[in-house]
C-alpha atoms as a PDB file:
ATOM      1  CA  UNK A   1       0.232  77.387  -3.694  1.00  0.00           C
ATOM      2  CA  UNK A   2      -1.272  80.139  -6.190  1.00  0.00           C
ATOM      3  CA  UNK A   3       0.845  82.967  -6.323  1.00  0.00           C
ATOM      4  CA  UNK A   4      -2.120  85.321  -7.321  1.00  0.00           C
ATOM      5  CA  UNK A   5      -5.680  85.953  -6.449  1.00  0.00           C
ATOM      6  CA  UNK A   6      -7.279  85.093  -9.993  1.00  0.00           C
ATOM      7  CA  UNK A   7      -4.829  81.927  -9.609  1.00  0.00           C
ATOM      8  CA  UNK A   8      -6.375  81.009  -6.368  1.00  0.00           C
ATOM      9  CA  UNK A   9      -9.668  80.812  -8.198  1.00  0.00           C
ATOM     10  CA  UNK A  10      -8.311  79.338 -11.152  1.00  0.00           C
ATOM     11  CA  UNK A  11      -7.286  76.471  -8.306  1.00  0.00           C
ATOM     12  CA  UNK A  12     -10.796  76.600  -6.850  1.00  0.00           C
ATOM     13  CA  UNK A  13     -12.402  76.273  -9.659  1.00  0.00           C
ATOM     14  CA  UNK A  14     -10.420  73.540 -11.146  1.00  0.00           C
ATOM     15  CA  UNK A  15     -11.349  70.964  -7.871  1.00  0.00           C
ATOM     16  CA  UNK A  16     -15.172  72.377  -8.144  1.00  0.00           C
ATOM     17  CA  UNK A  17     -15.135  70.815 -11.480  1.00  0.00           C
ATOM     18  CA  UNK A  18     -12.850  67.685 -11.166  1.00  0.00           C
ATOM     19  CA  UNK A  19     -15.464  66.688  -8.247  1.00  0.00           C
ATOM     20  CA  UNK A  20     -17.851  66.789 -10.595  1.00  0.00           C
ATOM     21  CA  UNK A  21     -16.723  65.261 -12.922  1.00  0.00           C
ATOM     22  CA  UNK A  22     -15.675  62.366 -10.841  1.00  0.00           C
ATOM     23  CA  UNK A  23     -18.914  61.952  -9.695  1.00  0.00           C
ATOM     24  CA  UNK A  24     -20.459  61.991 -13.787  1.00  0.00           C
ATOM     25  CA  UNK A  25     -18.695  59.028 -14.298  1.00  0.00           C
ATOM     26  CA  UNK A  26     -18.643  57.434 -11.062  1.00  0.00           C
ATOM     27  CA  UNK A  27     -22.545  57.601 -12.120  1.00  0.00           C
ATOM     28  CA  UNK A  28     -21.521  56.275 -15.516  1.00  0.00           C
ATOM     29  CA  UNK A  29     -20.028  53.387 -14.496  1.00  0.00           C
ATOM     30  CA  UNK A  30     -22.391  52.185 -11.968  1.00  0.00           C
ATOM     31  CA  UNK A  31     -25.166  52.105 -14.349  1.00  0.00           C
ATOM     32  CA  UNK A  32     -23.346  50.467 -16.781  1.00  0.00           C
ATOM     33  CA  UNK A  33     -22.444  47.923 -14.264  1.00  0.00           C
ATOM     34  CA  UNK A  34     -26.765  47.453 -13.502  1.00  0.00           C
ATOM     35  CA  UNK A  35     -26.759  46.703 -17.225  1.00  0.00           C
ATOM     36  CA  UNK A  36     -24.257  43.859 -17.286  1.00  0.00           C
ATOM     37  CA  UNK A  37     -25.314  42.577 -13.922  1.00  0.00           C
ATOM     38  CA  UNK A  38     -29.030  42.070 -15.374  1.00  0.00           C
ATOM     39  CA  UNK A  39     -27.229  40.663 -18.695  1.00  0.00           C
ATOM     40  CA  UNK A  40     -25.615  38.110 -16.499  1.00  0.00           C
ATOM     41  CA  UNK A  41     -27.890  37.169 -14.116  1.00  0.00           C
ATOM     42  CA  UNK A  42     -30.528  36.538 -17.382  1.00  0.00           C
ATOM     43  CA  UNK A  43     -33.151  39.200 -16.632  1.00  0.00           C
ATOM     44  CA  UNK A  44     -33.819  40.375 -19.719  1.00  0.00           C
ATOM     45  CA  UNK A  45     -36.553  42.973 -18.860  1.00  0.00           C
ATOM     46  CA  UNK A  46     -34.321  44.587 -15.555  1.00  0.00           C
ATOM     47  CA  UNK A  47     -31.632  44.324 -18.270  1.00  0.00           C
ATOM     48  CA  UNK A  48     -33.911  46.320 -20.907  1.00  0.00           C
ATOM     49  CA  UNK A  49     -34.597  48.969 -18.120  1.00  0.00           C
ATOM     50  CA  UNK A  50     -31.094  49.793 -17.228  1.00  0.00           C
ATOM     51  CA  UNK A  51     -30.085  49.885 -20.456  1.00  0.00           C
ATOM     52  CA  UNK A  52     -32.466  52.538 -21.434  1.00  0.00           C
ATOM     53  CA  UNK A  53     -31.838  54.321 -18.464  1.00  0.00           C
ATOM     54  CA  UNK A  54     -27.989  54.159 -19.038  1.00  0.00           C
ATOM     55  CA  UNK A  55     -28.435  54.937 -22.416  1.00  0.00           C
ATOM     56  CA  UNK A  56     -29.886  58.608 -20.895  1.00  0.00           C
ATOM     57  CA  UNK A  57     -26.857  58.649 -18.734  1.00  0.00           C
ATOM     58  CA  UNK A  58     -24.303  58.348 -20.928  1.00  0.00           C
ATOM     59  CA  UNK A  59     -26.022  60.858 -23.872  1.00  0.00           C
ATOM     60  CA  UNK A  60     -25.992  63.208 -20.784  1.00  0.00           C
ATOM     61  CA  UNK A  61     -22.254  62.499 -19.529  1.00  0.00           C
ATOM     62  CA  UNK A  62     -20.885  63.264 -23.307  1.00  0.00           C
ATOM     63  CA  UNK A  63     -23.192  66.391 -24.119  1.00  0.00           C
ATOM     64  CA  UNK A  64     -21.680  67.950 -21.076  1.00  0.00           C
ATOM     65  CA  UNK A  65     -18.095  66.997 -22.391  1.00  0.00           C
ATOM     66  CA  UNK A  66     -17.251  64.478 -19.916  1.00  0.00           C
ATOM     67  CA  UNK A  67     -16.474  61.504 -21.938  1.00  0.00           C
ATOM     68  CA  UNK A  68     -16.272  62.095 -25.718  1.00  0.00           C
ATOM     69  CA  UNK A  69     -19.125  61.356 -28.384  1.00  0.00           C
ATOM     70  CA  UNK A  70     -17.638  58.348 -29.583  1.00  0.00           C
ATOM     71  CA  UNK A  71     -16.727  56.932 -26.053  1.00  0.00           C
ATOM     72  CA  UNK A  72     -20.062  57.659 -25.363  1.00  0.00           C
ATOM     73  CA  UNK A  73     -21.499  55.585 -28.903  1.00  0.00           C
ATOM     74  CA  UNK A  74     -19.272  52.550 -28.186  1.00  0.00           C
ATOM     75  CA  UNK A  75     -20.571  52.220 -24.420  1.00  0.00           C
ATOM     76  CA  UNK A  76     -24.078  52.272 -25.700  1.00  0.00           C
ATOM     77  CA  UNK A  77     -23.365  49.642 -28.887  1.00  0.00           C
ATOM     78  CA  UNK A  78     -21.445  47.355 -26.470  1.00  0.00           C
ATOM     79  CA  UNK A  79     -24.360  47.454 -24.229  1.00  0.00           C
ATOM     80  CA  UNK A  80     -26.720  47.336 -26.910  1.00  0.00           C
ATOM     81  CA  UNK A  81     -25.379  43.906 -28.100  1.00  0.00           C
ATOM     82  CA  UNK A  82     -24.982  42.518 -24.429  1.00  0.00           C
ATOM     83  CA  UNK A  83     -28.958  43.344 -24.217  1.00  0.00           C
ATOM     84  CA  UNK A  84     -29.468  41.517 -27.567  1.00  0.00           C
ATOM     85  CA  UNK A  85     -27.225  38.288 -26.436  1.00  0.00           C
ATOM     86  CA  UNK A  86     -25.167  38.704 -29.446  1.00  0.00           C
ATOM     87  CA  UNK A  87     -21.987  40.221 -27.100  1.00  0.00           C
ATOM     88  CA  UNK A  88     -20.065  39.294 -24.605  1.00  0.00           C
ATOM     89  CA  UNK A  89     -19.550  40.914 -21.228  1.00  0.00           C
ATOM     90  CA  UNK A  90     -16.391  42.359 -21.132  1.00  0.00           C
END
């Protein structure tokens, strides 16, 4: 328990944020995961859609500081080469 007023805030605060960042990259993830299910199932034009739309996501989820830049570049070559059919799906 916060001992002082601006601590209580500091504690409210603090879970405003973490839930929100929990749901960035919950949000991540799951488009990620469209992109390698469409790689899989040999789809190539669902799997061209999902990338570019989790290529948005994930320039958005490091901009705001939620995953670093270069997280955020080797998620988007990974994919990139999974598209391509030169990768494989980790």
């Amino acid at each position: 328990m916060p001992n002082t007023r601006s601590a209580a805030k500091q504690l409210r605060q603090a879970q405003v944020r973490a839930l929100r960042n929990r749901r960035a990259k919950t949000r991540l993830r799951t488009t990620i995961k469209r992109v390698r299910h469409a790689v899989e199932t040999g789809n190539r034009e669902a799997a061209v859609a999902a990338f570019q739309a989790a290529v948005a996501i994930i320039d958005k989820t490091a901009s705001k500081g939620i995953i670093h830049s270069r997280t955020a570049a080797r998620y988007k070559s990974r994919l990139a080469h999974q598209v391509q059919g030169r990768g494989s799906a980790q």
